[in-house]
N, C-alpha and C. Protein backbone atom coordinates (compact mmCIF):
# COMPACT_ATOMS: atom_id res chain seq x y z
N UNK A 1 23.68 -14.40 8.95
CA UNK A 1 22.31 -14.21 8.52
C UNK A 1 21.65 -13.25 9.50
N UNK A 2 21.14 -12.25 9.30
CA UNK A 2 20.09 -10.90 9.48
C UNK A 2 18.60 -11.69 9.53
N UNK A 3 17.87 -11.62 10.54
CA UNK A 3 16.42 -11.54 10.64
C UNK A 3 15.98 -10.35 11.25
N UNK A 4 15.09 -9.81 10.59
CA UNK A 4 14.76 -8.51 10.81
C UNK A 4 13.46 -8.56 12.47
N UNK A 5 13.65 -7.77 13.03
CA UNK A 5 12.64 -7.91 14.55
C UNK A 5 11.95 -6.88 14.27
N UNK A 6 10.88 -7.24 14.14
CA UNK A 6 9.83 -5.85 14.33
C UNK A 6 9.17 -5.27 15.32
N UNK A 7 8.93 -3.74 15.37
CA UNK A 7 8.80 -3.20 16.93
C UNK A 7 7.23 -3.58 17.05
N UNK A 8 7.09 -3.35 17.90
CA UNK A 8 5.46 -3.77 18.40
C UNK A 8 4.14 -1.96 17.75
N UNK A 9 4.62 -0.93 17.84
CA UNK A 9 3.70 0.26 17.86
C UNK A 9 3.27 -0.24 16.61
N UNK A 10 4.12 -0.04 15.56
CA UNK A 10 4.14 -0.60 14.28
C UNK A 10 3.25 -1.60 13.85
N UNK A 11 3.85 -2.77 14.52
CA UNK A 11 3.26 -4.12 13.70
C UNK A 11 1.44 -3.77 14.65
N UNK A 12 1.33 -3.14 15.12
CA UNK A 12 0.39 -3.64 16.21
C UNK A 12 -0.71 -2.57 15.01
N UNK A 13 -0.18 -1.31 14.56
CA UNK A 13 -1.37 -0.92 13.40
C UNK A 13 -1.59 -1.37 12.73
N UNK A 14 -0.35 -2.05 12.12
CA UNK A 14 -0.55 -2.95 10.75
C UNK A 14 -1.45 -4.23 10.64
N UNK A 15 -1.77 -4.67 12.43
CA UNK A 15 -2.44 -5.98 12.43
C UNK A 15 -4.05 -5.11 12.45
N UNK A 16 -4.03 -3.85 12.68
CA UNK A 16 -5.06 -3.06 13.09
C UNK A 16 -5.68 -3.07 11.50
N UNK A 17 -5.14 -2.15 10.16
CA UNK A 17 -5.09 -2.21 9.13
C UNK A 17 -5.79 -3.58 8.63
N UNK A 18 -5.15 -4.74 8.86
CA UNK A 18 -5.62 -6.00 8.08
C UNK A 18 -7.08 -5.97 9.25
N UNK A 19 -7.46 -5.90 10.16
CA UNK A 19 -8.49 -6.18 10.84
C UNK A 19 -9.42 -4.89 10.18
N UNK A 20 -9.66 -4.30 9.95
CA UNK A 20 -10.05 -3.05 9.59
C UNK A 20 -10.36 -3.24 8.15
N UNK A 21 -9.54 -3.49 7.11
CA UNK A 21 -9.54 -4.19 5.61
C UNK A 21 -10.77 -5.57 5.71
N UNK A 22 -10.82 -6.22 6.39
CA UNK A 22 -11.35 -7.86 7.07
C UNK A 22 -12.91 -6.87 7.00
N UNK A 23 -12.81 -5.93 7.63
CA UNK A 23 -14.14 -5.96 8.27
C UNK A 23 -15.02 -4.85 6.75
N UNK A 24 -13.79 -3.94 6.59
CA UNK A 24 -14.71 -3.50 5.36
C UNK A 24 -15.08 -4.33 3.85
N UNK A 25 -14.17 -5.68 4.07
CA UNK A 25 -14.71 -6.57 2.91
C UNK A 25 -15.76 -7.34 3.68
N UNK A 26 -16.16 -8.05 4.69
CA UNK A 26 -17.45 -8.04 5.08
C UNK A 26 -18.14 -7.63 4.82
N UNK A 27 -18.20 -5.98 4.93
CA UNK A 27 -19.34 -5.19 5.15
C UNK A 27 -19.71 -5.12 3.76
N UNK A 28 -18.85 -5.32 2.91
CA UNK A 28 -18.99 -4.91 1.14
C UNK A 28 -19.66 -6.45 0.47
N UNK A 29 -19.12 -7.62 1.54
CA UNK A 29 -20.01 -8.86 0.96
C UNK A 29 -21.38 -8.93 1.04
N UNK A 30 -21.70 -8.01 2.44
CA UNK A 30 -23.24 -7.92 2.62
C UNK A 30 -23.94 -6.68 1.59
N UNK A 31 -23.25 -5.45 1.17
CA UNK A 31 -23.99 -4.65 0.37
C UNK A 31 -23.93 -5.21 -0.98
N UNK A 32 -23.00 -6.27 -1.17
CA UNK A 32 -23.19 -6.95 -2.88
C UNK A 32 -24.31 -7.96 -2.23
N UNK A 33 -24.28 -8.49 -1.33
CA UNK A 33 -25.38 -10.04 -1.30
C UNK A 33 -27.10 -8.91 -1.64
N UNK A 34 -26.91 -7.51 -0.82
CA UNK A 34 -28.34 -6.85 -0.73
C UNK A 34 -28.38 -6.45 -2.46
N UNK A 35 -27.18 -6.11 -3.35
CA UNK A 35 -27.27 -5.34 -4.34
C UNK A 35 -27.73 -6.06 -5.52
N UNK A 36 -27.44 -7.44 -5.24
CA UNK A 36 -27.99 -8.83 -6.24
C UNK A 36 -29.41 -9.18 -6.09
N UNK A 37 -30.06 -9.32 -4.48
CA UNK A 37 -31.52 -9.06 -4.66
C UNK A 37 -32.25 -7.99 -4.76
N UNK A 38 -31.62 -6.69 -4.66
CA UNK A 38 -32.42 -5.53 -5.11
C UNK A 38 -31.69 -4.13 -5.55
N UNK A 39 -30.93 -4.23 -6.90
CA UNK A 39 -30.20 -3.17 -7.18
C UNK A 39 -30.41 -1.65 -6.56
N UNK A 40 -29.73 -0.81 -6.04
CA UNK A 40 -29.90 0.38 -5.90
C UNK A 40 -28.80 0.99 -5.84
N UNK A 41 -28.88 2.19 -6.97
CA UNK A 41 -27.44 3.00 -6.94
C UNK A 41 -26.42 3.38 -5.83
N UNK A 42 -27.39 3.85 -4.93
CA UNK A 42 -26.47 4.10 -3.38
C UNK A 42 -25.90 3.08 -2.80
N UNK A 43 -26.68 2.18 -2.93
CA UNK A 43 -25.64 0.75 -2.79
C UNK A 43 -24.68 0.14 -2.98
N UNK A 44 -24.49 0.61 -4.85
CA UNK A 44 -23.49 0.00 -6.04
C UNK A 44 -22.41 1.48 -5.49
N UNK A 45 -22.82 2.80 -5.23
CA UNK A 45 -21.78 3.73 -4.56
C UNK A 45 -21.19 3.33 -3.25
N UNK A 46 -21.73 2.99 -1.90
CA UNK A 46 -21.32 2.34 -0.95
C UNK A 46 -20.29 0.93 -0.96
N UNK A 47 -20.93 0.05 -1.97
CA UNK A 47 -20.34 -0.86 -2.18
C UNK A 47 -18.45 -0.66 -2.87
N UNK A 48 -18.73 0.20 -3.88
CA UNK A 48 -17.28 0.70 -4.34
C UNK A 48 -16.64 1.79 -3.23
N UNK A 49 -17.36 2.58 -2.63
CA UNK A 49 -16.12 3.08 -1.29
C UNK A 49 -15.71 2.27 -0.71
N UNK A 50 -16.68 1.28 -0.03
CA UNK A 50 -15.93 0.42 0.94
C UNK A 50 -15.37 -0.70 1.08
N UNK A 51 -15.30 -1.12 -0.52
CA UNK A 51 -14.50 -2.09 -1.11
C UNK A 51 -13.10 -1.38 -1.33
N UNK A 52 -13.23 -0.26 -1.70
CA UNK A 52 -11.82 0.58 -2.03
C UNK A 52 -11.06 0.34 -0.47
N UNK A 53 -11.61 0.79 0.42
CA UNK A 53 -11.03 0.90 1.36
C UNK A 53 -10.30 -0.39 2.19
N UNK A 54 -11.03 -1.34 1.69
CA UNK A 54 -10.97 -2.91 2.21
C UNK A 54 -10.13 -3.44 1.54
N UNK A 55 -9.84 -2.93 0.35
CA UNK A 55 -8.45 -3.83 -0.43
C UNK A 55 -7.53 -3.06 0.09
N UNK A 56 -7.42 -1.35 0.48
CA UNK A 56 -6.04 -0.77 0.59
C UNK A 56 -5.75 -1.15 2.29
N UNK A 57 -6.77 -1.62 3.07
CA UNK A 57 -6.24 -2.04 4.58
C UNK A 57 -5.96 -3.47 4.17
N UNK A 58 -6.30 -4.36 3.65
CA UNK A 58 -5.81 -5.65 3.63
C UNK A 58 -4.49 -6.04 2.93
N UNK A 59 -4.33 -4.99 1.52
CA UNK A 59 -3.10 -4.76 0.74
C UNK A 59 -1.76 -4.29 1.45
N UNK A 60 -2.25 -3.27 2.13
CA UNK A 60 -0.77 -2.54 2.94
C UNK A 60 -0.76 -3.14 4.15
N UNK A 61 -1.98 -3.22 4.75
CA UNK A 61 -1.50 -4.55 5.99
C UNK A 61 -0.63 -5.94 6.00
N UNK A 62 -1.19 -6.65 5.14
CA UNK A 62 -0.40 -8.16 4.68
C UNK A 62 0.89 -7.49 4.38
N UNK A 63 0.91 -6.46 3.36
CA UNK A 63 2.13 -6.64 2.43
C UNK A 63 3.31 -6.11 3.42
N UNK A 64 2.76 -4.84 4.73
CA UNK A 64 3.89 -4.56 5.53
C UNK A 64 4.02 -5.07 6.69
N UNK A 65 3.07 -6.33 6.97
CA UNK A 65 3.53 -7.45 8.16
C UNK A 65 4.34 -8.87 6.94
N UNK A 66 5.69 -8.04 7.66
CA UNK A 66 6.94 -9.29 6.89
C UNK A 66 7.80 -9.16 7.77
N UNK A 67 9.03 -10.73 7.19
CA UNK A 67 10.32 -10.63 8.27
C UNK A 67 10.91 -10.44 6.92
N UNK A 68 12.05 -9.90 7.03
CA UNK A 68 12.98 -9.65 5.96
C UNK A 68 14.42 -10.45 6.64
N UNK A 69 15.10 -11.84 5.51
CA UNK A 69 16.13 -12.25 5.96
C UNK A 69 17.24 -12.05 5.40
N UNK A 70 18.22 -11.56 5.73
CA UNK A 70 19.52 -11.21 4.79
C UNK A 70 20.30 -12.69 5.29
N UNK A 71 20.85 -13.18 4.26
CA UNK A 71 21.75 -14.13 4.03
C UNK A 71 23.02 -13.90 3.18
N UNK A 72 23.95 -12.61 3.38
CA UNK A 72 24.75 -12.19 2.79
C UNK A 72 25.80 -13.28 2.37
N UNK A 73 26.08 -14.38 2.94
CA UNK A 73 26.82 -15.41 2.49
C UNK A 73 26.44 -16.20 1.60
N UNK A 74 25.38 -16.62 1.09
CA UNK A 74 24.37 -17.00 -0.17
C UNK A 74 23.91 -16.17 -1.01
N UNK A 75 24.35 -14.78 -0.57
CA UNK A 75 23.69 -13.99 -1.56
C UNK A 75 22.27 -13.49 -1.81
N UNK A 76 21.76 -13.99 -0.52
CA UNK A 76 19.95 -14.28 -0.80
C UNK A 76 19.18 -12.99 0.41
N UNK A 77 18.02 -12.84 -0.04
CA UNK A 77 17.39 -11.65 0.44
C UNK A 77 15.87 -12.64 0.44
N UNK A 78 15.18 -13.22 1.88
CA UNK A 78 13.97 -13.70 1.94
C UNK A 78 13.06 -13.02 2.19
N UNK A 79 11.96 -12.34 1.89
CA UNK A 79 10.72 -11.76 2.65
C UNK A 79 9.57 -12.75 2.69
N UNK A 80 9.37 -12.85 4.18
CA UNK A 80 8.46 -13.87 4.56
C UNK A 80 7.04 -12.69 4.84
N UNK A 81 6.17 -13.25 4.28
CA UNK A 81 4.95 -12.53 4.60
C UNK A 81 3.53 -13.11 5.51
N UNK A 82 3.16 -12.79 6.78
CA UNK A 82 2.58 -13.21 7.59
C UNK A 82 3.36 -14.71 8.00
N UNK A 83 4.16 -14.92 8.08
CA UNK A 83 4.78 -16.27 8.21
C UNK A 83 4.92 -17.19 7.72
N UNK A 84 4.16 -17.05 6.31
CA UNK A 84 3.93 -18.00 5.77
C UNK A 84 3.96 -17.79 4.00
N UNK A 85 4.18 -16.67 3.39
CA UNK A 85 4.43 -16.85 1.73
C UNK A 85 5.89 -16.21 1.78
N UNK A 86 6.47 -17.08 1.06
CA UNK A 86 8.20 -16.28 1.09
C UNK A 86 8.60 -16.02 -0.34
N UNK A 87 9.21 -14.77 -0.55
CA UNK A 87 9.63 -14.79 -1.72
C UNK A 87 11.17 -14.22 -1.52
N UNK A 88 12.00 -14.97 -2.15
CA UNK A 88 13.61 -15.12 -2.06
C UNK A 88 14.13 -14.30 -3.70
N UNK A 89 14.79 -13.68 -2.65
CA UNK A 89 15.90 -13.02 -4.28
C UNK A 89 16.74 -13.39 -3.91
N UNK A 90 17.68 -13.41 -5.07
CA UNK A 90 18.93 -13.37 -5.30
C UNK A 90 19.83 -12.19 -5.60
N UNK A 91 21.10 -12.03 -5.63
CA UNK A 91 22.03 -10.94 -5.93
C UNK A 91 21.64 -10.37 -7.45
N UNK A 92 21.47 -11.52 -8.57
CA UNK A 92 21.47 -11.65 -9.58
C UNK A 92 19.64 -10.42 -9.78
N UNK A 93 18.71 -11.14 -8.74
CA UNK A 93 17.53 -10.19 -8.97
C UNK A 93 17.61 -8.67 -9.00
N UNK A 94 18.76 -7.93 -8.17
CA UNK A 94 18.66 -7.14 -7.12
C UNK A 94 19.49 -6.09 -8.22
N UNK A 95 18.54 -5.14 -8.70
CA UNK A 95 19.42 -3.97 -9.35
C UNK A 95 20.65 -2.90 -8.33
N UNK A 96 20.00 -2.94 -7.39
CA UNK A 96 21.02 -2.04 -6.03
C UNK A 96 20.19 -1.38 -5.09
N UNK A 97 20.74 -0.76 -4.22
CA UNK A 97 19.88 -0.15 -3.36
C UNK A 97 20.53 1.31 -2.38
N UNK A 98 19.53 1.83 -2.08
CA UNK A 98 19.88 3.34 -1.65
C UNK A 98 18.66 3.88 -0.61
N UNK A 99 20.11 4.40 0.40
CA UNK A 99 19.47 5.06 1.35
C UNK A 99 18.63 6.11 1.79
N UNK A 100 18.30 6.50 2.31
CA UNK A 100 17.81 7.60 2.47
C UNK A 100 16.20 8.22 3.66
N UNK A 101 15.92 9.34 4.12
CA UNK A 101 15.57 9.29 5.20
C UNK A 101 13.81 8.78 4.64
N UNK A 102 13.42 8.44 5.74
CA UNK A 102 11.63 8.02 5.72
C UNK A 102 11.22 9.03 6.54
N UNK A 103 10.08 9.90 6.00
CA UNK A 103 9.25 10.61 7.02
C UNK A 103 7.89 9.87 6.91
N UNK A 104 7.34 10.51 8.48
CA UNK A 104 6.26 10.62 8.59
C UNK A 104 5.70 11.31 9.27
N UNK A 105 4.30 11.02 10.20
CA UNK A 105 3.74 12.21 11.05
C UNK A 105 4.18 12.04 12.11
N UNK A 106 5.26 10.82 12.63
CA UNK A 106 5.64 10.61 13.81
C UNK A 106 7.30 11.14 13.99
N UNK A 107 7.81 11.27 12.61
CA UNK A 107 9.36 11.85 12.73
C UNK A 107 9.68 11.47 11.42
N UNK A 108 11.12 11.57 11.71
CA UNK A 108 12.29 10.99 10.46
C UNK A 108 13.11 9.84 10.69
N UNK A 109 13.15 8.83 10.20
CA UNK A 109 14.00 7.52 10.21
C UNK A 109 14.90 7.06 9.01
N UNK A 110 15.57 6.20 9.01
CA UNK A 110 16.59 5.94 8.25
C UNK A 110 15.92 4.77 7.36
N UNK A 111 16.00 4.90 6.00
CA UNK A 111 15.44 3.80 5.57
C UNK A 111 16.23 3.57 4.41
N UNK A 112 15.93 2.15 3.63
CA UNK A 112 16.70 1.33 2.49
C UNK A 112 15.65 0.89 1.73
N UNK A 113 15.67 1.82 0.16
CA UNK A 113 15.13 1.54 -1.06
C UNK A 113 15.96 0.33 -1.92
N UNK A 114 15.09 -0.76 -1.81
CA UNK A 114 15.97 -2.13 -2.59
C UNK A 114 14.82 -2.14 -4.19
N UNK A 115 15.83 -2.09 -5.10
CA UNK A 115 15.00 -1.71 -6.54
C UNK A 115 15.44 -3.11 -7.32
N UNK A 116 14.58 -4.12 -7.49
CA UNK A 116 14.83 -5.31 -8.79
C UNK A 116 15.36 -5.04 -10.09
N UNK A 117 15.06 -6.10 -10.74
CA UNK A 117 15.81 -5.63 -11.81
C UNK A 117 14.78 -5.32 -12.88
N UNK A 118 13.38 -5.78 -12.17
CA UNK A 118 12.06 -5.77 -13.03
C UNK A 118 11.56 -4.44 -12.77
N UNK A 119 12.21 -3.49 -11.57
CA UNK A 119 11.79 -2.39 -11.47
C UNK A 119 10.88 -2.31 -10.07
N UNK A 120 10.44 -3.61 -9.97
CA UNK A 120 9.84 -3.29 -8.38
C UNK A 120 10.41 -2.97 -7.34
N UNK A 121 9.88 -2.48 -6.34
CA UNK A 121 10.85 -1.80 -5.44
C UNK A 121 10.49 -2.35 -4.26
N UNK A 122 11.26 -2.40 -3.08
CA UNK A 122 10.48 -2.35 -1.24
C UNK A 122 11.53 -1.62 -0.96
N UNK A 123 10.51 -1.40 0.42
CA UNK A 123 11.50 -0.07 1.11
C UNK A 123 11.34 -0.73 2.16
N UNK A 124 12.79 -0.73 3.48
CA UNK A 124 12.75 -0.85 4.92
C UNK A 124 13.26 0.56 5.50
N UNK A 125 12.28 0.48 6.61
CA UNK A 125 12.74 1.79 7.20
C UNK A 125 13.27 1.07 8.91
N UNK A 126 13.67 2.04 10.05
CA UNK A 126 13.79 1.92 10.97
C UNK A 126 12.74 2.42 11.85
N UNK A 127 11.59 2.66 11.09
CA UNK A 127 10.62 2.77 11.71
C UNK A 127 9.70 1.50 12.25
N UNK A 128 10.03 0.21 11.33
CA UNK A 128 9.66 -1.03 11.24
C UNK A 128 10.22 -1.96 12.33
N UNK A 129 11.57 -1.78 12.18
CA UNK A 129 12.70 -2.68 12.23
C UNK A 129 13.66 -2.35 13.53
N UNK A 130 13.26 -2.83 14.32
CA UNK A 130 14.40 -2.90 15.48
C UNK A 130 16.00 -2.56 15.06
N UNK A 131 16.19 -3.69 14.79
CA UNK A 131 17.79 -3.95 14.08
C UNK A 131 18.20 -3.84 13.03
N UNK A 132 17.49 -2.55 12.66
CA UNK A 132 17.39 -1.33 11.12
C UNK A 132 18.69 -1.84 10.35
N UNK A 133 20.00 -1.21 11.74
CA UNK A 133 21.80 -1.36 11.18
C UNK A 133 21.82 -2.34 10.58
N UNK A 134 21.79 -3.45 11.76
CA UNK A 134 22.34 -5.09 11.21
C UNK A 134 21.80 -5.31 9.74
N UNK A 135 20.34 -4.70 9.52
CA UNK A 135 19.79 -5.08 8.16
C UNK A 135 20.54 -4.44 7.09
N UNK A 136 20.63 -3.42 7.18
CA UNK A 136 21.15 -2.31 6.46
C UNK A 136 22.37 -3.10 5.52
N UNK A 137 23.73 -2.82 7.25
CA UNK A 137 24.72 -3.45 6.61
C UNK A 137 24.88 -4.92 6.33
N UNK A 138 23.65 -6.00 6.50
CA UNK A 138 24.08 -6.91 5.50
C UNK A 138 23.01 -6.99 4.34
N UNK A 139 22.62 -6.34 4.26
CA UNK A 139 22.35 -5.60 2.46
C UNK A 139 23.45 -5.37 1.72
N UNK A 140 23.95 -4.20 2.29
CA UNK A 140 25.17 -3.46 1.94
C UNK A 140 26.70 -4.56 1.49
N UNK A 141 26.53 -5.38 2.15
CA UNK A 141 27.93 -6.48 1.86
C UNK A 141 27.46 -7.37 0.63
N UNK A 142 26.32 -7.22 0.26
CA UNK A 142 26.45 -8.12 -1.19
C UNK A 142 25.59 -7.33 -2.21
N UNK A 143 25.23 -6.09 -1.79
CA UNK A 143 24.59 -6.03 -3.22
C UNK A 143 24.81 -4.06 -3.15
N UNK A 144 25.19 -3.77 -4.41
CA UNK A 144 25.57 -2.68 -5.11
C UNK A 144 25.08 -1.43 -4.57
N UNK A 145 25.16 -0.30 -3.71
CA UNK A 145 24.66 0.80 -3.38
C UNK A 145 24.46 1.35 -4.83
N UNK A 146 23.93 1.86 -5.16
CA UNK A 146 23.07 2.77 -6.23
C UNK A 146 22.16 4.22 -5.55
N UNK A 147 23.35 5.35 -5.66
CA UNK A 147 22.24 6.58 -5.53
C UNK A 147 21.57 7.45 -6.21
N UNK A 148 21.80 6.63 -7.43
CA UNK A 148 20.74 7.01 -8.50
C UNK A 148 18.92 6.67 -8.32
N UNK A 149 19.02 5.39 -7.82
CA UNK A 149 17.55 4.78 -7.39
C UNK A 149 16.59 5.85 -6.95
N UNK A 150 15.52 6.15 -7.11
CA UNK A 150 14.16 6.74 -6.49
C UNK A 150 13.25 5.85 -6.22
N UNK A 151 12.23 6.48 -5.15
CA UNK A 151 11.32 5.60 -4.81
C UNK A 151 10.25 5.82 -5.94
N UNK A 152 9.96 4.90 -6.44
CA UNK A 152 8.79 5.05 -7.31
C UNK A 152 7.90 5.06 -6.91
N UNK A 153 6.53 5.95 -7.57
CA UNK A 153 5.10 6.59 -6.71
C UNK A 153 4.04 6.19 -7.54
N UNK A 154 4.11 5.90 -8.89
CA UNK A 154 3.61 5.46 -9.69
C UNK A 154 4.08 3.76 -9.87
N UNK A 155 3.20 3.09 -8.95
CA UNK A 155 3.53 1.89 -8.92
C UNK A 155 1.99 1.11 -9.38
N UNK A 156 2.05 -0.01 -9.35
CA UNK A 156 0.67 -0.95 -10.00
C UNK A 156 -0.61 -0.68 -9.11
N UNK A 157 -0.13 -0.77 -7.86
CA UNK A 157 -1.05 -0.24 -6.79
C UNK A 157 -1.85 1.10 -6.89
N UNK A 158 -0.98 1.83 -7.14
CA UNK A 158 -0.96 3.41 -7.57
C UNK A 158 -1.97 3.46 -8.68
N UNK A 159 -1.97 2.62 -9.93
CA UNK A 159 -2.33 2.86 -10.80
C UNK A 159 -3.91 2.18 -11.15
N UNK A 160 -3.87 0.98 -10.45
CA UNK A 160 -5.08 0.43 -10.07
C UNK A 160 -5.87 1.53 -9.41
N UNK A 161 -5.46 1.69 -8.14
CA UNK A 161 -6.25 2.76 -7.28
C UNK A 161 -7.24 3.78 -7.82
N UNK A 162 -5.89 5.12 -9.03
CA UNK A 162 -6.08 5.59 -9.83
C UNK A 162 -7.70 5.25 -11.04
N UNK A 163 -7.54 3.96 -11.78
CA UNK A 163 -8.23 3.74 -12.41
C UNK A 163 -9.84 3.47 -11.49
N UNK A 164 -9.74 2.64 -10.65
CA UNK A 164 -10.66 2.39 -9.63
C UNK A 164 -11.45 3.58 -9.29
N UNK A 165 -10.88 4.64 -9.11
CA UNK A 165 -11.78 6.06 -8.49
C UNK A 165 -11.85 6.58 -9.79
N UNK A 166 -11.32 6.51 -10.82
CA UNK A 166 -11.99 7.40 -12.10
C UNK A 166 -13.24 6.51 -12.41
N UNK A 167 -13.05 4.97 -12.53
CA UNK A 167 -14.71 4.24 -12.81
C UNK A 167 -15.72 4.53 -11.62
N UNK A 168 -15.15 5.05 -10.47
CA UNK A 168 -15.94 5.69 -9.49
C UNK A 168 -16.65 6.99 -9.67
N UNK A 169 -15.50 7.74 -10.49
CA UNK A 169 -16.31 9.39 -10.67
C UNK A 169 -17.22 8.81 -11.85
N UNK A 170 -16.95 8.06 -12.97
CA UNK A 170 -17.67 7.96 -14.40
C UNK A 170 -18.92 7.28 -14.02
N UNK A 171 -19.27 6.34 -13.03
CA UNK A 171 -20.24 5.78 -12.49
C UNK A 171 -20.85 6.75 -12.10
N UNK A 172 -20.52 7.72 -10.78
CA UNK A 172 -21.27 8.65 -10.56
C UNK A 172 -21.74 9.27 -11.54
N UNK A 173 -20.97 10.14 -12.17
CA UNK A 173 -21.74 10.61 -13.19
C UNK A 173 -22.67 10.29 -14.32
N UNK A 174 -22.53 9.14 -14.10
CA UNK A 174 -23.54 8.39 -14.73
C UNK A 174 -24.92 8.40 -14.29
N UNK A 175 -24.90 7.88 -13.27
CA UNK A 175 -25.72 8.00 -12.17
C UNK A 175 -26.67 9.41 -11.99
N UNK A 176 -25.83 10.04 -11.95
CA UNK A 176 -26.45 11.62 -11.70
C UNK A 176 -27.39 12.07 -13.44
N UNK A 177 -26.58 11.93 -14.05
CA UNK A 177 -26.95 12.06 -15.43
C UNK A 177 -28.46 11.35 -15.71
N UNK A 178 -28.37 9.76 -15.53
CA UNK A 178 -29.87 9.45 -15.82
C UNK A 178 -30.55 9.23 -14.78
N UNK A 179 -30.31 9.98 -13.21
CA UNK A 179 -31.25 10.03 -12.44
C UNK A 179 -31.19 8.78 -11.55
N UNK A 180 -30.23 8.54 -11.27
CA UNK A 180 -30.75 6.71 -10.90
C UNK A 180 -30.82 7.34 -9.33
């Protein structure tokens, strides 16, 4: 069994992210508590930036503080999230998975696209993960390399987001239109 160790630079933004998400849903509870006793457009605009911003630090924070457990002898793949919600696959879940490099603004790392069979995807990189290998190869001993897989970019997140800032521009323009 594989437990994944996470490096500290990393986890230490990601706890930054959820603190940061924390504070802009605060700040968005107080411009809805002001926007209920006295509507004002700049408000209902403030309120949707910084709600936007407060779900995508609390969303990508939580979702990329995890341990990832390989149990290649059971067949089982655990992701524990903040320590405490786990969700377990099986071989049977697991369409295959494929390698390939992770960039960012800090370099290039080695990372593993694991794709379901429902189509959802996670990615581990070695940007995360101490003991990147050990994870890697006990992935690799029970479930199917596939280098057909892509990372998908158009995901639910993606598409929410998407819809979220178009009721953002149509509001504005609303707004602008009858003067508010």
């Amino acid at each position: 069994m594989q437990k994944s160790k996470a490096k500290f630079g990393p986890t230490l933004l990601k706890f930054f992210l959820v603190l940061l998400g924390t504070g802009f849903a605060t700040f968005c509870v107080l411009i809805l508590n002001t926007l209920i006793a006295d509507f004002e457009f700049i408000g209902l605009t403030a309120f949707l930036i910084f709600s936007l911003f407060a779900f995508m630090g609390l969303y990508f924070g939580t979702s990329s503080l995890r341990t990832v457990i390989i149990d290649p002898e059971h067949k089982l793949i655990n992701i524990v999230y903040l320590g405490f919600w786990r969700t377990t696959l099986t071989a049977s879940d697991i369409k295959g998975f494929n390698t390939y490099p992770f960039t960012n603004n800090i370099g290039t790392y080695q990372g593993v696209l694991v794709e379901l069979q429902n189509g959802k995807q996670f990615q581990l990189s070695e940007f995360d993960i101490k003991n990147f290998s050990d994870i890697k190869n006990a992935i690799a001993q029970f479930i199917e390399q596939n280098n057909q897989l892509k990372l998908n970019m158009w995901t639910n997140l993606n598409k929410s987001a998407f819809i979220y800032m178009g009721l953002f521009i149509i509001l504005m323009l609303t707004g602008q239109l009858l003067g508010w």
